[in-house]
Protein backbone atom coordinates (compact mmCIF):
# COMPACT_ATOMS: atom_id res chain seq x y z
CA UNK A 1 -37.43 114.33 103.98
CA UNK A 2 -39.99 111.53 103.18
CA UNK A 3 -42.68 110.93 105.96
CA UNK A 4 -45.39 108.09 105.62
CA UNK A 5 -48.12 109.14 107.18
CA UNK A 6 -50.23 106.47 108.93
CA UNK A 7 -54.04 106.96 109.38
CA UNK A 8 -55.68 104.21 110.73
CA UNK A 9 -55.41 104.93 114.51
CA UNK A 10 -53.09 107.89 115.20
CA UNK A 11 -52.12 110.06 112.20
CA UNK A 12 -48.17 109.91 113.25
CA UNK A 13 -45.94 111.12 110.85
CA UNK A 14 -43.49 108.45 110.49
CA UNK A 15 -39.71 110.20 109.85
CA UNK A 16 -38.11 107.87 106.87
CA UNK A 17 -35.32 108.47 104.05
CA UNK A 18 -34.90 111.47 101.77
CA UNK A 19 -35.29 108.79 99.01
CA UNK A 20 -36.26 105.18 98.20
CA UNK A 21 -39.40 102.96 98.19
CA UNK A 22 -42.10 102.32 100.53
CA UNK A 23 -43.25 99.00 102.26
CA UNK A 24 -44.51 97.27 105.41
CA UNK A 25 -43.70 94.57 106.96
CA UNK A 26 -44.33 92.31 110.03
CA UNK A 27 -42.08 91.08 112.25
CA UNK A 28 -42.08 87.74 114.27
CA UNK A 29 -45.02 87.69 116.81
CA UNK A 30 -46.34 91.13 115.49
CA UNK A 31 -49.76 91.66 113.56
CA UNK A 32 -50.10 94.56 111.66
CA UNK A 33 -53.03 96.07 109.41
CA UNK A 34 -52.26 99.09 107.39
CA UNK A 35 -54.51 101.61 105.06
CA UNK A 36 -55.05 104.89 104.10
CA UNK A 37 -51.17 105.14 103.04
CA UNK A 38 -50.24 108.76 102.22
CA UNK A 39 -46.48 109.21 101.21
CA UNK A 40 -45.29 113.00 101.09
CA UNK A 41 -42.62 114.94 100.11
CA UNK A 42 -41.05 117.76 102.85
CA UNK A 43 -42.84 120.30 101.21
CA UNK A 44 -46.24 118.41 101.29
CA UNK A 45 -46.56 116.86 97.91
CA UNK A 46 -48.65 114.15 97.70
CA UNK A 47 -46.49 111.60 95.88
CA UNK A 48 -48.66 108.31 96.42
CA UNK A 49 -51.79 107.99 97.97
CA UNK A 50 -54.17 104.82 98.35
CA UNK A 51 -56.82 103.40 100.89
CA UNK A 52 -55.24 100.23 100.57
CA UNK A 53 -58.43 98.63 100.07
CA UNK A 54 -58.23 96.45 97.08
CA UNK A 55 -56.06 93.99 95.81
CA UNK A 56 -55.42 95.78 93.25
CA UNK A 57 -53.07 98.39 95.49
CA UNK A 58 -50.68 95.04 95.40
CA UNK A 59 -49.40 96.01 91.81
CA UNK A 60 -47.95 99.58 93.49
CA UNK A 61 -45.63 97.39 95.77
CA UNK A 62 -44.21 94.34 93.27
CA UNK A 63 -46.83 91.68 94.80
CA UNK A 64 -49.07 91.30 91.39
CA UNK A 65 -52.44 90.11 92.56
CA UNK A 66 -53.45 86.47 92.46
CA UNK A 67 -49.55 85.11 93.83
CA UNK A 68 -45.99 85.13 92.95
CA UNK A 69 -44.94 85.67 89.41
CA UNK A 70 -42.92 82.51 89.09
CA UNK A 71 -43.46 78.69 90.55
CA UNK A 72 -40.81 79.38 93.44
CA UNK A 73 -40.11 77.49 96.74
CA UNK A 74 -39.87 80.04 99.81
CA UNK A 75 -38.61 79.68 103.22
CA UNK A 76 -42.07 78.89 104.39
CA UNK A 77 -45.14 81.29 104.49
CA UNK A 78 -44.65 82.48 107.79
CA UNK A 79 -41.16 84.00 107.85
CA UNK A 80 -38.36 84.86 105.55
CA UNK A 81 -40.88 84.26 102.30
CA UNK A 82 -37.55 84.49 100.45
CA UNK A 83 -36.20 82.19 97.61
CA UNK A 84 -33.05 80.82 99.75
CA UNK A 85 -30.31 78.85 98.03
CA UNK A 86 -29.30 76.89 100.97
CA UNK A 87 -32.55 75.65 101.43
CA UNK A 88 -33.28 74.96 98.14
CA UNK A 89 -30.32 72.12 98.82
CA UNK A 90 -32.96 70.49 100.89
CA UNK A 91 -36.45 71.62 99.47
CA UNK A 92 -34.88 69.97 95.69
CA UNK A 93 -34.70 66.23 96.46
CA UNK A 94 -37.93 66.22 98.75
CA UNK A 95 -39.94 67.87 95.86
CA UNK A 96 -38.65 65.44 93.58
CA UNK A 97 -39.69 62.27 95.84
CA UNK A 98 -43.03 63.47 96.59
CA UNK A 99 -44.92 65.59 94.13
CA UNK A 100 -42.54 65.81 91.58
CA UNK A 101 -43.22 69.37 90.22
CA UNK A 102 -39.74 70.01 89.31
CA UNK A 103 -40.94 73.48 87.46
CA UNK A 104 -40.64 75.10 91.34
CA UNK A 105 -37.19 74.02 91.32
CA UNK A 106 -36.21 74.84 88.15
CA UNK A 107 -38.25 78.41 88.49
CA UNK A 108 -36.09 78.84 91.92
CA UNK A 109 -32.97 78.37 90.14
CA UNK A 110 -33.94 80.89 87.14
CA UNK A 111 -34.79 83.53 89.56
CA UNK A 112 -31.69 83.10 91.92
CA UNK A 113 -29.20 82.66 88.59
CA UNK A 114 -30.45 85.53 87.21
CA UNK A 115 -29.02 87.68 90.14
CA UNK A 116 -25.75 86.89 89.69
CA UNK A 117 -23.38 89.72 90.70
CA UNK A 118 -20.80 90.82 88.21
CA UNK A 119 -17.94 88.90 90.58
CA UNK A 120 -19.83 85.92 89.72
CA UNK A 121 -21.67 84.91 92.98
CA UNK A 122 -24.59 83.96 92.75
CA UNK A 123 -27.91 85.41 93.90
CA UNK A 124 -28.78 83.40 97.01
CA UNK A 125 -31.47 85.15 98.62
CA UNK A 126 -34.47 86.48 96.15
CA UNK A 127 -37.78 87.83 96.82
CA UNK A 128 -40.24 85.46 95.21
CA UNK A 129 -41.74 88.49 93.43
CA UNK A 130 -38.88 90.20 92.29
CA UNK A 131 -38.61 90.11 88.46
CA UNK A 132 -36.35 87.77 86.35
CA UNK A 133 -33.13 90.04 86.39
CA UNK A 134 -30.03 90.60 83.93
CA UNK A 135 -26.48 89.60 84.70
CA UNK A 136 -25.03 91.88 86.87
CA UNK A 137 -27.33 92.35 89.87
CA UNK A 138 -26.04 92.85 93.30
CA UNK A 139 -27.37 92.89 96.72
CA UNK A 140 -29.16 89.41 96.58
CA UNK A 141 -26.29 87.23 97.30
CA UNK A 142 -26.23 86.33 100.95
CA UNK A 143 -22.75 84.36 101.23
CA UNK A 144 -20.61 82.91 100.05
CA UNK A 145 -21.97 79.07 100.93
CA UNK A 146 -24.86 79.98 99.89
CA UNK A 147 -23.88 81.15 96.29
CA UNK A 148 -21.96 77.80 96.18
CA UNK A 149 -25.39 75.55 96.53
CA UNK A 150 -26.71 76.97 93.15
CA UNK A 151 -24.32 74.83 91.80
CA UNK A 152 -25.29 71.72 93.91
CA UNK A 153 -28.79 72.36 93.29
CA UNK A 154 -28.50 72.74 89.69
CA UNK A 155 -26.76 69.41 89.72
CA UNK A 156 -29.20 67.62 91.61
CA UNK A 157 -32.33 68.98 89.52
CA UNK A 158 -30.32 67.91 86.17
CA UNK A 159 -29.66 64.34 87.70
CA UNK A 160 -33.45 64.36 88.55
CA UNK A 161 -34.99 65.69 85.54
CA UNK A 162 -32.64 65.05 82.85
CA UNK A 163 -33.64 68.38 81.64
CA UNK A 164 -29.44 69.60 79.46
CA UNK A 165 -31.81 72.05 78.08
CA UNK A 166 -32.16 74.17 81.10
CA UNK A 167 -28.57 73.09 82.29
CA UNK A 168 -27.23 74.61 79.34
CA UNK A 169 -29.32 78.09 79.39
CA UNK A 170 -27.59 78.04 82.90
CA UNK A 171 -24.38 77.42 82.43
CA UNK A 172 -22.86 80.94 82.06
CA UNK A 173 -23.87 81.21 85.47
CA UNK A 174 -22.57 77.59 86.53
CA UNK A 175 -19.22 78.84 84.73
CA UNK A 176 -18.82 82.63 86.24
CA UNK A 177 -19.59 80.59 90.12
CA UNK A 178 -16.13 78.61 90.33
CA UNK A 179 -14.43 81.48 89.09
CA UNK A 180 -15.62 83.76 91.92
CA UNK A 181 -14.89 81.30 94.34
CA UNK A 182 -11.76 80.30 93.23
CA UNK A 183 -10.80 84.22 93.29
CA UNK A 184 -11.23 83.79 97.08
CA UNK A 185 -9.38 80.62 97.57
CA UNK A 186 -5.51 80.57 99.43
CA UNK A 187 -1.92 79.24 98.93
CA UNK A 188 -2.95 75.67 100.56
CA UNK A 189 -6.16 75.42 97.92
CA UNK A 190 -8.82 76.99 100.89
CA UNK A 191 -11.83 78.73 100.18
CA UNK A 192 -11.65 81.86 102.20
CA UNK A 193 -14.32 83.80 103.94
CA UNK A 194 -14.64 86.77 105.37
CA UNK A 195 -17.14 88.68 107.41
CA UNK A 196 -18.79 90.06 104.79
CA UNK A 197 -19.70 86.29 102.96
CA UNK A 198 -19.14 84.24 105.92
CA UNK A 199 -22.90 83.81 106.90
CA UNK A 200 -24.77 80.35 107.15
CA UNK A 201 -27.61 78.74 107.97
CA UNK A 202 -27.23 79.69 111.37
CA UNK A 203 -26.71 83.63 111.37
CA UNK A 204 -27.32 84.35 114.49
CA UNK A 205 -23.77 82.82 115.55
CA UNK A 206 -22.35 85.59 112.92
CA UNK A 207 -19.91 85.10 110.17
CA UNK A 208 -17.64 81.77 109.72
CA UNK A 209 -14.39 83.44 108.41
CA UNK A 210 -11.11 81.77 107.48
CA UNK A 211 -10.87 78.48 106.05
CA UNK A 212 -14.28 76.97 107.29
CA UNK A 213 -14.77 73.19 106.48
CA UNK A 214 -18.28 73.05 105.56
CA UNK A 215 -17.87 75.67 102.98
CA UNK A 216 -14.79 73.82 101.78
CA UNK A 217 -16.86 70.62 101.98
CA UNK A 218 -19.17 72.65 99.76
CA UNK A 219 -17.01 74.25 97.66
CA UNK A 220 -15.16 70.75 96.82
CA UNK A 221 -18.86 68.87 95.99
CA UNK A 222 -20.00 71.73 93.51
CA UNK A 223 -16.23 71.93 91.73
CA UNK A 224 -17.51 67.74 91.24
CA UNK A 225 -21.08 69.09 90.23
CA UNK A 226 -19.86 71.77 87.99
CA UNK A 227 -17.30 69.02 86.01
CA UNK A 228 -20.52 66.57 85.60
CA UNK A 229 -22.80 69.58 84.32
CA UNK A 230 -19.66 71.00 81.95
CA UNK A 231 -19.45 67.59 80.60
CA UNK A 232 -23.11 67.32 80.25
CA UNK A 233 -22.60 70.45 78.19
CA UNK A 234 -19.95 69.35 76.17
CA UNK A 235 -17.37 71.46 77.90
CA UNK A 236 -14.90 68.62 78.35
CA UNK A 237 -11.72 70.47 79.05
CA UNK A 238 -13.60 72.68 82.22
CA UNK A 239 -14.82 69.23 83.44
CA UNK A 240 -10.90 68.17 83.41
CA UNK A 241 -10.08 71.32 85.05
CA UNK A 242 -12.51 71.32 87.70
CA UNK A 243 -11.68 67.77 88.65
CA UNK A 244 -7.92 68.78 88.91
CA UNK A 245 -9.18 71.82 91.79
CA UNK A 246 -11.33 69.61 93.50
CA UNK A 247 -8.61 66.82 94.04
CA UNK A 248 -6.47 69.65 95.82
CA UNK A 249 -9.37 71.39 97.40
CA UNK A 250 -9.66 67.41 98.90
CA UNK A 251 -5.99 67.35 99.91
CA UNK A 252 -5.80 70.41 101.12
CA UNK A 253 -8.85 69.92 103.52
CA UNK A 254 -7.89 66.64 104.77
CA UNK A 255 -4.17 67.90 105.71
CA UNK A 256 -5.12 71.02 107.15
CA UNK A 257 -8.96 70.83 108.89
CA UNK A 258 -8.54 67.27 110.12
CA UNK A 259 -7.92 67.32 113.87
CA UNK A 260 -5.93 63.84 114.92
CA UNK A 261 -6.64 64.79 118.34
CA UNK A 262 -9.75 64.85 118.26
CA UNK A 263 -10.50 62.20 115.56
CA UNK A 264 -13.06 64.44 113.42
CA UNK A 265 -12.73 67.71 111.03
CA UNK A 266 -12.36 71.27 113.28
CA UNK A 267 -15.19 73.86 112.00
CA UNK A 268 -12.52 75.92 110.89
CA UNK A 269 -8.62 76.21 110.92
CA UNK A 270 -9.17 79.05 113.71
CA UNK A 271 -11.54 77.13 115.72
CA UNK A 272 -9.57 73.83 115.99
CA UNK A 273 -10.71 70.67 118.94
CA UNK A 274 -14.71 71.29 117.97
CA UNK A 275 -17.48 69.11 117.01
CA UNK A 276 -19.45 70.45 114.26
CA UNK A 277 -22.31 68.42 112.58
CA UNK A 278 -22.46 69.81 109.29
CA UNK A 279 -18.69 70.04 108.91
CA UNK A 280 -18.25 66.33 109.76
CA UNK A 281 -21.47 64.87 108.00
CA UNK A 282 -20.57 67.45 104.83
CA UNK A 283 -16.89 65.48 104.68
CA UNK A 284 -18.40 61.64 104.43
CA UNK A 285 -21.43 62.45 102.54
CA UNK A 286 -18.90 64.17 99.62
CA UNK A 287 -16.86 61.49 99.90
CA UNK A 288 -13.88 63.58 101.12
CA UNK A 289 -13.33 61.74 104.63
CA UNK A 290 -11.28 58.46 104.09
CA UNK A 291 -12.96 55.66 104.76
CA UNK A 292 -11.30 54.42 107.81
CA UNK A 293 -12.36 57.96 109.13
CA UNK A 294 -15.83 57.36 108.90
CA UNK A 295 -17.03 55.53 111.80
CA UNK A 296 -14.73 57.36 113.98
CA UNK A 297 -16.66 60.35 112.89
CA UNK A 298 -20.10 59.19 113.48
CA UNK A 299 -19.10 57.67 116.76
CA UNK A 300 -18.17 61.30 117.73
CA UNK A 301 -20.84 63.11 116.24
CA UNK A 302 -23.65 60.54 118.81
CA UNK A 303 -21.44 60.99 121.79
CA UNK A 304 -20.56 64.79 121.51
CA UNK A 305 -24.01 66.17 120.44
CA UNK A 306 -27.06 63.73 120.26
CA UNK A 307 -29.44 64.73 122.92
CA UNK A 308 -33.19 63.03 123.78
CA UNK A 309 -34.32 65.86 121.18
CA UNK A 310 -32.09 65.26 118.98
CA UNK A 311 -28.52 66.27 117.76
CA UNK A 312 -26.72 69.38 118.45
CA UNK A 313 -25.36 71.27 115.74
CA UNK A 314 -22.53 72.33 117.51
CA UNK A 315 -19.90 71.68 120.56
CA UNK A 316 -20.39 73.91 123.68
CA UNK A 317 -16.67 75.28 122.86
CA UNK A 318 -17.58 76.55 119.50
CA UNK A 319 -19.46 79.80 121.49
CA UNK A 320 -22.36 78.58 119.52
CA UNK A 321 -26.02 78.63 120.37
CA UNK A 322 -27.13 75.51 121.40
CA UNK A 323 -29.89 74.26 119.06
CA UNK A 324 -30.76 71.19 116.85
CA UNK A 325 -31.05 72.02 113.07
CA UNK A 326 -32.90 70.26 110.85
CA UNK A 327 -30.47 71.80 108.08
CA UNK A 328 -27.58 70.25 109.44
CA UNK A 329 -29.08 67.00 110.60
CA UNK A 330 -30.63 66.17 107.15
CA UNK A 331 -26.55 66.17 106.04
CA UNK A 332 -25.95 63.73 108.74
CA UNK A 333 -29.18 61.53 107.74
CA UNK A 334 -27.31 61.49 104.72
CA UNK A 335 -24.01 60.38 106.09
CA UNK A 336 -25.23 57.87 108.09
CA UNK A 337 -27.19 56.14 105.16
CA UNK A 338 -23.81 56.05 102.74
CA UNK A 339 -22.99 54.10 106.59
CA UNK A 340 -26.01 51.70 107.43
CA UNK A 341 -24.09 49.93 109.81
CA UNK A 342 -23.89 53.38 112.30
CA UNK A 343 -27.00 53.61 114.90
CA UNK A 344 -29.99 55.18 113.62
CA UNK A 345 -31.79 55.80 116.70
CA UNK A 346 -31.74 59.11 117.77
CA UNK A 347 -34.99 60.72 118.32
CA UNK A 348 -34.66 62.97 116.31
CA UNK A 349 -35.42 59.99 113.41
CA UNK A 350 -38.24 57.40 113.37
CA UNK A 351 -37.42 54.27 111.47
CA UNK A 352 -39.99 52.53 109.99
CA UNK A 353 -40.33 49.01 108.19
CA UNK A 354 -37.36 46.58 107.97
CA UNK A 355 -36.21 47.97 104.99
CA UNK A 356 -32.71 48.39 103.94
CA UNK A 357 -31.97 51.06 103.94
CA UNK A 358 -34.22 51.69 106.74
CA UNK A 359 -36.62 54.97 105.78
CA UNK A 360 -36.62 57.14 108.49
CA UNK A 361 -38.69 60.27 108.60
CA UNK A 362 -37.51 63.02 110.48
CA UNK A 363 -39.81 64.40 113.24
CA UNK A 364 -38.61 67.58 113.71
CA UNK A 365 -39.73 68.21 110.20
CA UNK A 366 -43.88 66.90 111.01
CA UNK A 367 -42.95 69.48 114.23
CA UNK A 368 -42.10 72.46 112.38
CA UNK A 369 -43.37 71.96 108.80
CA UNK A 370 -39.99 73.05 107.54
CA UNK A 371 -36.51 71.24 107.35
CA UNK A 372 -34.24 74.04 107.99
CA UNK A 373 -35.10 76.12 111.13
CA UNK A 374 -33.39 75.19 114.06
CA UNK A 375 -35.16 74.42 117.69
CA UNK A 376 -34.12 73.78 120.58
CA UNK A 377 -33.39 71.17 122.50
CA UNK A 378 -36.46 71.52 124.47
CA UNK A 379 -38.49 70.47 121.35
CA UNK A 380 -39.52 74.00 121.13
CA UNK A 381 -38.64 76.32 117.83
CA UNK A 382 -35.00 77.97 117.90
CA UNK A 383 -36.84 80.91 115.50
CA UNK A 384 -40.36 81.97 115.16
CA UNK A 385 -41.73 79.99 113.07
């Protein structure tokens, strides 16, 4: 069996696998500095060896000296430091507001495409210096709704940039995504999770599994994306087609996840009378929620989960945690600018200027640096940050 041996303070013999690779890491609130890395074989064998002293030891674990490989946009510098579909749904339009160097974006997207898995999900969670990869990969898709967003994203950098180059380069991957998703949709036109691709944004409340509405929200917005980018392409009769699934993905959603009772969408169709904020901001700001809906919803989403910090992502009856997510709220931002007429004032927004729309500039994201990591609602981080 393999044993790193570790030299700098005790010379422990570190038990690992029989086979694989070698790498350190650092977990949240731990500081680590390693050298004189020995790796051995059980008989002894020397098989790598280095003081770890110069940068050029970097090359020996895929981190080539001087940075990443590719202009990417990670999940910050001090955690994940992972290419993340999902958040690339939010990092996309701020980029393109601000400093408008799309090539991150469109590097992001090249990197994640090219791990597509032979089912036709696509890679959704990429190590910024993994190399460009060749269709099929597998083990850097993270879920299921986060596969989906290459789509969106893709969409959003095209309507951005203009750039039906790089649109069509990708679309073999933009073609192969609705086809693994619709392989996973029901009888009633559902997209189905499971366990094993029913993660989120917020994994530590586990796997969403069943007919989820978000996901569905999702799933409906990039059939949409992917009929604007086929036509782009000059695929006219996919466009048709995936207009035709996304008018009964719409149906299906409003007939089945809208709760009467209740007067907004459930999270799921097993966890029916809850509040959930991306569910019900994901439904206006697709355009799925009928109009006289709309208000309603808002209304709901203020007095079931706004707090002095700022909205909850979730009802107390869901069984999930109870923070405020950037993530989520930046979908209800959204929502509640296709409604100026809804209140604006909750703190977790400042308004500024008489403007109309009003821009408002989130706060949590000056308090965290990063618009997707939850906190709670103590104004304190949810996750190290």
């Amino acid at each position: 069996m393999t044993r790193l041996l570790r030299h700098d303070r005790s010379d422990k013999a570190l038990t690992a696998y029989a086979t694989g690779t070698v790498g350190f890491r650092e977990h949240a609130g731990e500081e680590a500095d390693f050298n004189n890395l020995t790796v051995t074989d059980p008989s002894g064998n020397v098989l790598f060896s280095n003081p770890l002293s110069n940068p050029s030891a970097l090359t020996a674990f895929n981190t080539p000296p001087g940075g990443d490989p590719l202009p990417l946009v990670m999940d910050g510098a001090k955690r994940d430091r992972v290419v993340w579909g999902g958040d690339l749904n939010i990092d996309g339009p701020t980029l393109y507001y601000s400093t408008a160097t799309n090539e991150y974006i469109q590097q992001s997207l090249l990197l994640l495409g090219s791990y597509q898995e032979a089912s036709g999900e696509a890679g959704s969670d990429v190590p910024p210096t993994a190399p460009l990869a060749t269709f099929p990969e597998s083990g850097d898709s993270y879920s299921a709704s986060y596969s989906i967003f290459f789509v969106l994203n893709l969409a959003d950098y095209y309507l951005f940039t203009g750039d039906l180059a790089f649109v069509k380069q990708e679309w073999p991957i933009v073609q192969r995504e609705p086809a693994y998703n619709a392989a996973n949709v029901n009888s009633s036109n559902l997209l189905i999770t499971s366990a094993s691709d029913g993660l989120d944004w917020h994994y530590y409340d586990g796997a969403l599994t069943v007919a989820v509405t978000e996901y569905n929200a999702l799933y409906y917005q990039a059939l949409l994306d992917g009929s604007m980018l086929a036509q782009a392409a000059g695929f006219a009769n996919l466009a048709a087609g995936y207009e035709a699934q996304a008018a009964l993905v719409k149906t299906a959603i409003n007939s089945t996840l809208f709760d009467a009772t209740t007067g907004v969408y459930d999270l799921s169709d097993s966890k029916k009378g809850t509040v959930a904020q991306d569910a019900n901001s994901s439904v206006i700001v697709t355009g799925i929620a009928p109009t006289s809906a709309i208000s309603p919803i808002l209304t709901t989403l203020k007095t079931a989960l706004w707090t002095e910090y700022g909205p909850l992502s979730f009802s107390a009856n869901t069984g999930f945690k109870a923070y405020i997510s950037p993530f989520a709220s930046k979908i209800e931002l959204e929502a509640r600018f296709q409604r100026t007429t809804q209140p604006m004032h909750s703190p977790c927004f400042i308004i500024y200027g008489d403007s109309s729309p009003p821009r408002i500039v989130p706060t949590i994201q000056r308090r965290l640096g990063k618009l997707s990591a939850p906190m709670e609602p103590r104004d304190l981080p949810g996750l190290p940050v």
